[in-house]
C-alpha atoms as a PDB file:
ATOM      1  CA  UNK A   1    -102.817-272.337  -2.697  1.00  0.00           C
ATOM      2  CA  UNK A   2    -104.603-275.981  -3.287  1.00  0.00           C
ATOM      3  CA  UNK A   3    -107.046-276.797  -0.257  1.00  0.00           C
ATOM      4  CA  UNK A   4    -105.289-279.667   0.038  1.00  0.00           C
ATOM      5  CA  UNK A   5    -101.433-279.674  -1.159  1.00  0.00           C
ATOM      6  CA  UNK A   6    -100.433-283.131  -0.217  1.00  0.00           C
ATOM      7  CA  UNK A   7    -104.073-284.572  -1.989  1.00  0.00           C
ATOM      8  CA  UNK A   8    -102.957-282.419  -5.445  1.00  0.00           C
ATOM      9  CA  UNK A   9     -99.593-284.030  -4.984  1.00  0.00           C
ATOM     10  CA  UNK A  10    -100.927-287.583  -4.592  1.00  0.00           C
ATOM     11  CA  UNK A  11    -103.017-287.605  -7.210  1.00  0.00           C
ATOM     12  CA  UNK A  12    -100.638-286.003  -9.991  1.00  0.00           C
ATOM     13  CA  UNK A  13     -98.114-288.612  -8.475  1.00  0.00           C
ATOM     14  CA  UNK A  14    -100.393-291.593  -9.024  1.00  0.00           C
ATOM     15  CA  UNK A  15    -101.529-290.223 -12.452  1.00  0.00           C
ATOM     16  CA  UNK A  16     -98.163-289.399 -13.898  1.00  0.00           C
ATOM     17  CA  UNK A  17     -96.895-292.962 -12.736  1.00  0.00           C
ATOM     18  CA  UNK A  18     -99.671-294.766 -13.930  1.00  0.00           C
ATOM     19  CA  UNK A  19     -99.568-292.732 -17.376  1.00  0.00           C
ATOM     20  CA  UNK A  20     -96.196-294.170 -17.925  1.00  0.00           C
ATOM     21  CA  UNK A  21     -97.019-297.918 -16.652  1.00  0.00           C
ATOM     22  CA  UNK A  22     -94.589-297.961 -13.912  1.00  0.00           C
ATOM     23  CA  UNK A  23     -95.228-299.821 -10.095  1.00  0.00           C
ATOM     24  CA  UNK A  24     -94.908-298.268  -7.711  1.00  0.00           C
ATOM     25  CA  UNK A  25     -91.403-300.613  -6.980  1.00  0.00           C
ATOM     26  CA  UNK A  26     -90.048-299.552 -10.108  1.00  0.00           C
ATOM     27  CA  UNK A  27     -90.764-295.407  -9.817  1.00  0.00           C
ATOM     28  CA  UNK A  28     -89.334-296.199  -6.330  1.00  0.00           C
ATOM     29  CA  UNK A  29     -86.224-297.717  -7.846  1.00  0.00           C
ATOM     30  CA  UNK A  30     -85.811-294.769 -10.500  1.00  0.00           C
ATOM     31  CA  UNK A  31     -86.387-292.204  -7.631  1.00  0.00           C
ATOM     32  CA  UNK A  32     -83.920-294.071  -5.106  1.00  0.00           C
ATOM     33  CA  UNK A  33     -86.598-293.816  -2.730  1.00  0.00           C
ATOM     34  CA  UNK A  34     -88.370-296.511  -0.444  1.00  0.00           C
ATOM     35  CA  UNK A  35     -91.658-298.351  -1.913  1.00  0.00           C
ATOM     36  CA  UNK A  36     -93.862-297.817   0.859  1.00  0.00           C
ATOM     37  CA  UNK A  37     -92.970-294.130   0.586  1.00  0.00           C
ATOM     38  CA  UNK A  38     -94.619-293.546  -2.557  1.00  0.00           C
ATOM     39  CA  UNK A  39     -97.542-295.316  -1.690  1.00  0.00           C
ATOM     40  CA  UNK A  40     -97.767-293.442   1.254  1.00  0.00           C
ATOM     41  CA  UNK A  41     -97.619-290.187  -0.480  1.00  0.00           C
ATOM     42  CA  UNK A  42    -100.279-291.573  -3.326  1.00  0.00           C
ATOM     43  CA  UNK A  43    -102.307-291.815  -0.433  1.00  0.00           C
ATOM     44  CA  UNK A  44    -101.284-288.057   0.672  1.00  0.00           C
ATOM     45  CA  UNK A  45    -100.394-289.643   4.330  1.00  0.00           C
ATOM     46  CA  UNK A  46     -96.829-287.833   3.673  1.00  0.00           C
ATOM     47  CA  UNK A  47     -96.262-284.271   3.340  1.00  0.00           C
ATOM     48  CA  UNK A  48     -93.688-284.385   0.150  1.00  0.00           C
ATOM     49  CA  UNK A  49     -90.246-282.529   0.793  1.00  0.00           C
ATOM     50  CA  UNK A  50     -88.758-280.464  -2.269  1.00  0.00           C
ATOM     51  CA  UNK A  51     -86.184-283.066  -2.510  1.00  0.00           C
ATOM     52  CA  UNK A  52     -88.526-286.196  -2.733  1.00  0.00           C
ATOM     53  CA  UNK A  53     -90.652-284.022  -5.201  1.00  0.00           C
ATOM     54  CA  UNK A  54     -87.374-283.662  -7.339  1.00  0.00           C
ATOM     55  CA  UNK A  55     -86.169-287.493  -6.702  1.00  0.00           C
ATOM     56  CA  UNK A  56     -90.013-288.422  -8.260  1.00  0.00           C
ATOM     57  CA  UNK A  57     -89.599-286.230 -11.355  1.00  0.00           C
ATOM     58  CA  UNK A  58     -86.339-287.699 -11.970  1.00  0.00           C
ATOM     59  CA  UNK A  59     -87.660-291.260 -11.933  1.00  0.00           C
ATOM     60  CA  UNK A  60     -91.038-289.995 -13.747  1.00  0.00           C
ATOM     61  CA  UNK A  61     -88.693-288.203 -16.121  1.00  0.00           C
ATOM     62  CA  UNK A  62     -91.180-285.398 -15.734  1.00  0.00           C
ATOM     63  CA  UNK A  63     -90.684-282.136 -14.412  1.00  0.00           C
ATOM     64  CA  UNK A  64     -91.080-281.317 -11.010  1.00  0.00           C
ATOM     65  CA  UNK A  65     -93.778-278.952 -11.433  1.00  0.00           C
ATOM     66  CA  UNK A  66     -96.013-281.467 -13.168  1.00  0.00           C
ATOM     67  CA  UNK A  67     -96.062-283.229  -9.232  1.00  0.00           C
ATOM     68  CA  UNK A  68     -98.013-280.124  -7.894  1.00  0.00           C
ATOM     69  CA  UNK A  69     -99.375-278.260 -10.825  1.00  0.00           C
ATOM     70  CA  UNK A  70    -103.273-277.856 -10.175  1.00  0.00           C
ATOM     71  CA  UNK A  71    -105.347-280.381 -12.289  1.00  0.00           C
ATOM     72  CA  UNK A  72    -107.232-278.287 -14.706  1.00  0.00           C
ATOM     73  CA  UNK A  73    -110.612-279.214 -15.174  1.00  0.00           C
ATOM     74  CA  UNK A  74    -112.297-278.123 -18.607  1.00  0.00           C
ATOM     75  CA  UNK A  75    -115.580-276.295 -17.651  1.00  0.00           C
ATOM     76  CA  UNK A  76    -118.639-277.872 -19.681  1.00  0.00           C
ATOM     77  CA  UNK A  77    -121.011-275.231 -20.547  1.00  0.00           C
ATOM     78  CA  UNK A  78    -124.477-276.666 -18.796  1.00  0.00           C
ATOM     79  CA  UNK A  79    -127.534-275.986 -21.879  1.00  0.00           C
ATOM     80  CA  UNK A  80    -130.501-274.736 -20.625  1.00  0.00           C
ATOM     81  CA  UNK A  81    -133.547-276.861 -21.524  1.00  0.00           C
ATOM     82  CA  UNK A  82    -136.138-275.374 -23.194  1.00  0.00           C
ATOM     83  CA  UNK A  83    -139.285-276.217 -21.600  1.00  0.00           C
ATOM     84  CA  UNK A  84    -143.087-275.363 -21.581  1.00  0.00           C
END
């Protein structure tokens, strides 16, 4: 389980909005949800219900497990420096 659910939620919520170029009025539109509540859970100050996770995939036209799939982060091999 993330360390922080409502943080991995917030920031696949702001990244998957602004990835399709929508405001935060219009997602709110498409999700038939209040404004203020998506910022408010881009800031993780709202613990996301499963319905409000499904209402933002429907108006991200994303699935819902994109909202709180784990970012993955690509490992870059560190090179050791060769020194003498």
């Amino acid at each position: 389980m993330p360390k922080d659910p409502a943080r991995l939620v917030a920031t696949n919520l702001k990244r998957l909005r602004t990835a399709r170029g929508l405001t935060q009025a219009t997602l709110a539109r498409r999700s038939e949800l209040d404004r203020t509540f998506i910022s408010l859970c881009e800031r993780a100050h709202r613990n996301v219900t499963v319905r409000s996770i499904f209402a933002l995939a429907s108006g991200l036209q994303c699935d819902p497990r994109a909202l709180i799939a784990p970012l993955k982060t690509a490992a870059v091999p560190r090179q050791e420096s060769k020194s003498r």
